[in-house]
Protein backbone atom coordinates (compact mmCIF):
# COMPACT_ATOMS: atom_id res chain seq x y z
CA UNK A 1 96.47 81.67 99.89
CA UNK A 2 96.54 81.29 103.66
CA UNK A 3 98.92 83.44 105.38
CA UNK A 4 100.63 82.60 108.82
CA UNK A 5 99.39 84.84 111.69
CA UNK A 6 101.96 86.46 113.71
CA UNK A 7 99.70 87.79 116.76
CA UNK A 8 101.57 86.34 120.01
CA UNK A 9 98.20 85.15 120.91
CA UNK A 10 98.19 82.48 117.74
CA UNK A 11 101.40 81.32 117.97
CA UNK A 12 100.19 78.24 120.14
CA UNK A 13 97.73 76.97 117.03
CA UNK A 14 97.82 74.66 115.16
CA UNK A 15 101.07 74.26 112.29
CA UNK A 16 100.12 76.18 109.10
CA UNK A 17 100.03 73.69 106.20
CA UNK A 18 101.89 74.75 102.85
CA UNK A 19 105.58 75.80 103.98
CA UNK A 20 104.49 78.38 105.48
CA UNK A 21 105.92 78.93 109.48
CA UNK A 22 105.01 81.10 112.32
CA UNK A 23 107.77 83.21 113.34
CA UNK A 24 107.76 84.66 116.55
CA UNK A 25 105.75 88.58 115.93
CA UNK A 26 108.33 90.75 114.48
CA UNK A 27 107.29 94.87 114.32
CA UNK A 28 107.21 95.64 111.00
CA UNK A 29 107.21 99.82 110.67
CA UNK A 30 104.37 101.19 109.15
CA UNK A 31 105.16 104.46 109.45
CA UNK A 32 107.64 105.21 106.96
CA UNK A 33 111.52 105.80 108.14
CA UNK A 34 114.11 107.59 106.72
CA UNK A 35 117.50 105.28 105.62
CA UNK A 36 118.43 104.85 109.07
CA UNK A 37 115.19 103.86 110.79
CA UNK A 38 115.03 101.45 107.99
CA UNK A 39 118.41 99.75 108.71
CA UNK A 40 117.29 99.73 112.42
CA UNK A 41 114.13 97.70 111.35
CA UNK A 42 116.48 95.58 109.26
CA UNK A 43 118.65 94.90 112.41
CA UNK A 44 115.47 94.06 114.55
CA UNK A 45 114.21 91.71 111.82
CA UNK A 46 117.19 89.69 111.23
CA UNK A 47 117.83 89.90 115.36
CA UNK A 48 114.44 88.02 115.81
CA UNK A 49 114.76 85.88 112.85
CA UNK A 50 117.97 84.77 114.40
CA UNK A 51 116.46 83.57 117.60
CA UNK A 52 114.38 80.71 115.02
CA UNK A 53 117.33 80.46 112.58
CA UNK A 54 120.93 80.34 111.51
CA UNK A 55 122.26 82.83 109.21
CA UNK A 56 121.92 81.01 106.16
CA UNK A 57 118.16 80.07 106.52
CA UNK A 58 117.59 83.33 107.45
CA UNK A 59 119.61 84.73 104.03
CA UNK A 60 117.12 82.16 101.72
CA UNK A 61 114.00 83.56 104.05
CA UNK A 62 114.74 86.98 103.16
CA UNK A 63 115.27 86.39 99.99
CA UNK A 64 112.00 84.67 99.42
CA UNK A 65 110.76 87.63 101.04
CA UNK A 66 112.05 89.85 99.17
CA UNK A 67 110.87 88.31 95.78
CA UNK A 68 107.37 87.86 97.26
CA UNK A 69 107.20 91.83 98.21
CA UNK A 70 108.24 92.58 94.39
CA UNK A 71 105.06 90.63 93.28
CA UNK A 72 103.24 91.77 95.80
CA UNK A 73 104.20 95.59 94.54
CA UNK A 74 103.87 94.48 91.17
CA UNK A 75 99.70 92.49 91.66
CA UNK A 76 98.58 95.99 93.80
CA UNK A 77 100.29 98.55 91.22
CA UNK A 78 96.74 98.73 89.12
CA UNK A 79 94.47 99.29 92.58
CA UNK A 80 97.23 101.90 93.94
CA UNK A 81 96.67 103.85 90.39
CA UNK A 82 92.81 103.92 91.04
CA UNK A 83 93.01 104.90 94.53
CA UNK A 84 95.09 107.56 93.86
CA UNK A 85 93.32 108.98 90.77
CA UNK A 86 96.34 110.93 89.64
CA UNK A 87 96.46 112.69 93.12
CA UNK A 88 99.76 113.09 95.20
CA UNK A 89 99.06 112.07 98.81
CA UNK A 90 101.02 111.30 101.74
CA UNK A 91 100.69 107.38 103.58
CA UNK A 92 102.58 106.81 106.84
CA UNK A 93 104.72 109.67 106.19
CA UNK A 94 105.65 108.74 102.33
CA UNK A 95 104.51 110.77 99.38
CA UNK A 96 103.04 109.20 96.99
CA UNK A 97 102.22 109.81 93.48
CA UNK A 98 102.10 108.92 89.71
CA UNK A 99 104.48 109.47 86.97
CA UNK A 100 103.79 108.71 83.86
CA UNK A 101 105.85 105.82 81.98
CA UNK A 102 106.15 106.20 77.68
CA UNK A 103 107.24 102.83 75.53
CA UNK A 104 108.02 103.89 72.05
CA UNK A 105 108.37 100.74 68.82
CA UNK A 106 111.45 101.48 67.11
CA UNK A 107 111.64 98.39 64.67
CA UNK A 108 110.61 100.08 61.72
CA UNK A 109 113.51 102.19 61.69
CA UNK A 110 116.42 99.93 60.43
CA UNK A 111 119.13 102.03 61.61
CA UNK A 112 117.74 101.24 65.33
CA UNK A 113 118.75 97.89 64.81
CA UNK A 114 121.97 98.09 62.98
CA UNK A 115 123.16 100.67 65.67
CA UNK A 116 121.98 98.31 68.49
CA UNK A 117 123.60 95.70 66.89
CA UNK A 118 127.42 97.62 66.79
CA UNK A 119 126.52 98.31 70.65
CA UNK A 120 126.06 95.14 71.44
CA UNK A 121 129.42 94.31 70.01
CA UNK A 122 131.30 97.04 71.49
CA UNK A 123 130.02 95.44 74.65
CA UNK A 124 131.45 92.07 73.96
CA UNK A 125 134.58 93.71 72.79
CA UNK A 126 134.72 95.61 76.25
CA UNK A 127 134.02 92.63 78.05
CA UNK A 128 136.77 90.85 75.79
CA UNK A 129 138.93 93.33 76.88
CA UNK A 130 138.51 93.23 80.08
CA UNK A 131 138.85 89.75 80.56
CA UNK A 132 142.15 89.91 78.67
CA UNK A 133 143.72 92.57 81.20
CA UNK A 134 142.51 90.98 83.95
CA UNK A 135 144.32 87.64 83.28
CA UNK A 136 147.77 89.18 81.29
CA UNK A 137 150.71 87.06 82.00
CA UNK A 138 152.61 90.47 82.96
CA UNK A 139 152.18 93.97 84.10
CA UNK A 140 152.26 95.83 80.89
CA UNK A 141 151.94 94.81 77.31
CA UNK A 142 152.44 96.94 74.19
CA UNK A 143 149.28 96.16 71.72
CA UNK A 144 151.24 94.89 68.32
CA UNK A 145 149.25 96.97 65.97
CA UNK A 146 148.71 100.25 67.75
CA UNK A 147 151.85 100.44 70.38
CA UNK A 148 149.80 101.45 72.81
CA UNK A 149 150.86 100.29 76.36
CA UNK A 150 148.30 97.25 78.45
CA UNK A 151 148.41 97.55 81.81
CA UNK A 152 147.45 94.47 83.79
CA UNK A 153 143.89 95.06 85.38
CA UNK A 154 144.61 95.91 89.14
CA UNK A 155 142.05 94.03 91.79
CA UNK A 156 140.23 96.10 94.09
CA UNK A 157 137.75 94.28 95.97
CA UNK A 158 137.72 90.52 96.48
CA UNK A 159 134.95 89.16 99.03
CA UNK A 160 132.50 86.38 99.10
CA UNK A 161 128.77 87.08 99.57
CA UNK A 162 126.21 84.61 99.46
CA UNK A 163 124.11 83.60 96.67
CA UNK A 164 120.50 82.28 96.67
CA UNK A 165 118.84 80.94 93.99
CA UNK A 166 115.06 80.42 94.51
CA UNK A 167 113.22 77.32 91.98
CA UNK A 168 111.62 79.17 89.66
């Protein structure tokens, strides 16, 4: 796969083919920040993306980004384990090291499943529940067989944020 360049010097080449653009050079850290040197590189990378963009294009570009990086993490996680050899190191100021990760097979064990199972409908129960509460005709409501008092699900937070959905 060719990737854009974004050295100044290239930016008057020719247009990359394949959907890819050139985007003005943005610094991207590699020495490793804490929180807030990472939000500062966030605000610097959505500043210059916003001098090509409009907010919205810029929300479905970092999106795309960020599912790219996960890959990306995900295709170098078997060279990163070689290179480090079980070793802790530090890169750019981040340590890094290995930890081991156990799967066990429970599906011989029937109980697993049966137990699973009577999660799985406490869950849809809850979520029953919830959605009951949340639209109740009134404030409170005795339950019939129990007595015990329903009180009407209070809202806390109500915002819109957008919502990207890459093709698969």
């Amino acid at each position: 796969m060719e990737l854009a360049h974004t050295n100044p010097e290239v930016l008057d080449g020719p247009e990359p083919t394949n959907g890819t653009v050139v985007v003005r050079a943005v610094p991207f850290p590699v020495k490793v920040h804490n929180e807030a040197g990472r939000m500062s590189a966030a605000i610097v990378l959505t500043q210059n993306l916003g001098q090509e963009f409009d907010a919205a294009q810029i929300q479905v570009i970092l999106k795309n980004a960020a599912e790219i990086i996960k890959h990306a993490l995900e295709l170098n996680t078997e060279a990163c384990l070689a290179k480090l050899d079980q070793k802790e190191t530090i890169i750019f100021g981040a340590k890094v090291t290995t930890r081991r990760t156990t799967e066990y097979d429970y599906s011989e064990t029937p109980l697993v499943a049966t137990i699973e199972g009577e999660i799985d409908a406490k869950k849809d129960k809850l979520k029953d529940l919830k959605e009951f509460l949340k639209n109740m005709p009134v404030d409170e409501m005795p339950d019939a067989n129990t007595g015990e008092i329903f009180h009407k699900a209070k809202m806390t937070k109500n915002g819109i944020v957008p919502a990207v959905s890459l093709p698969k």
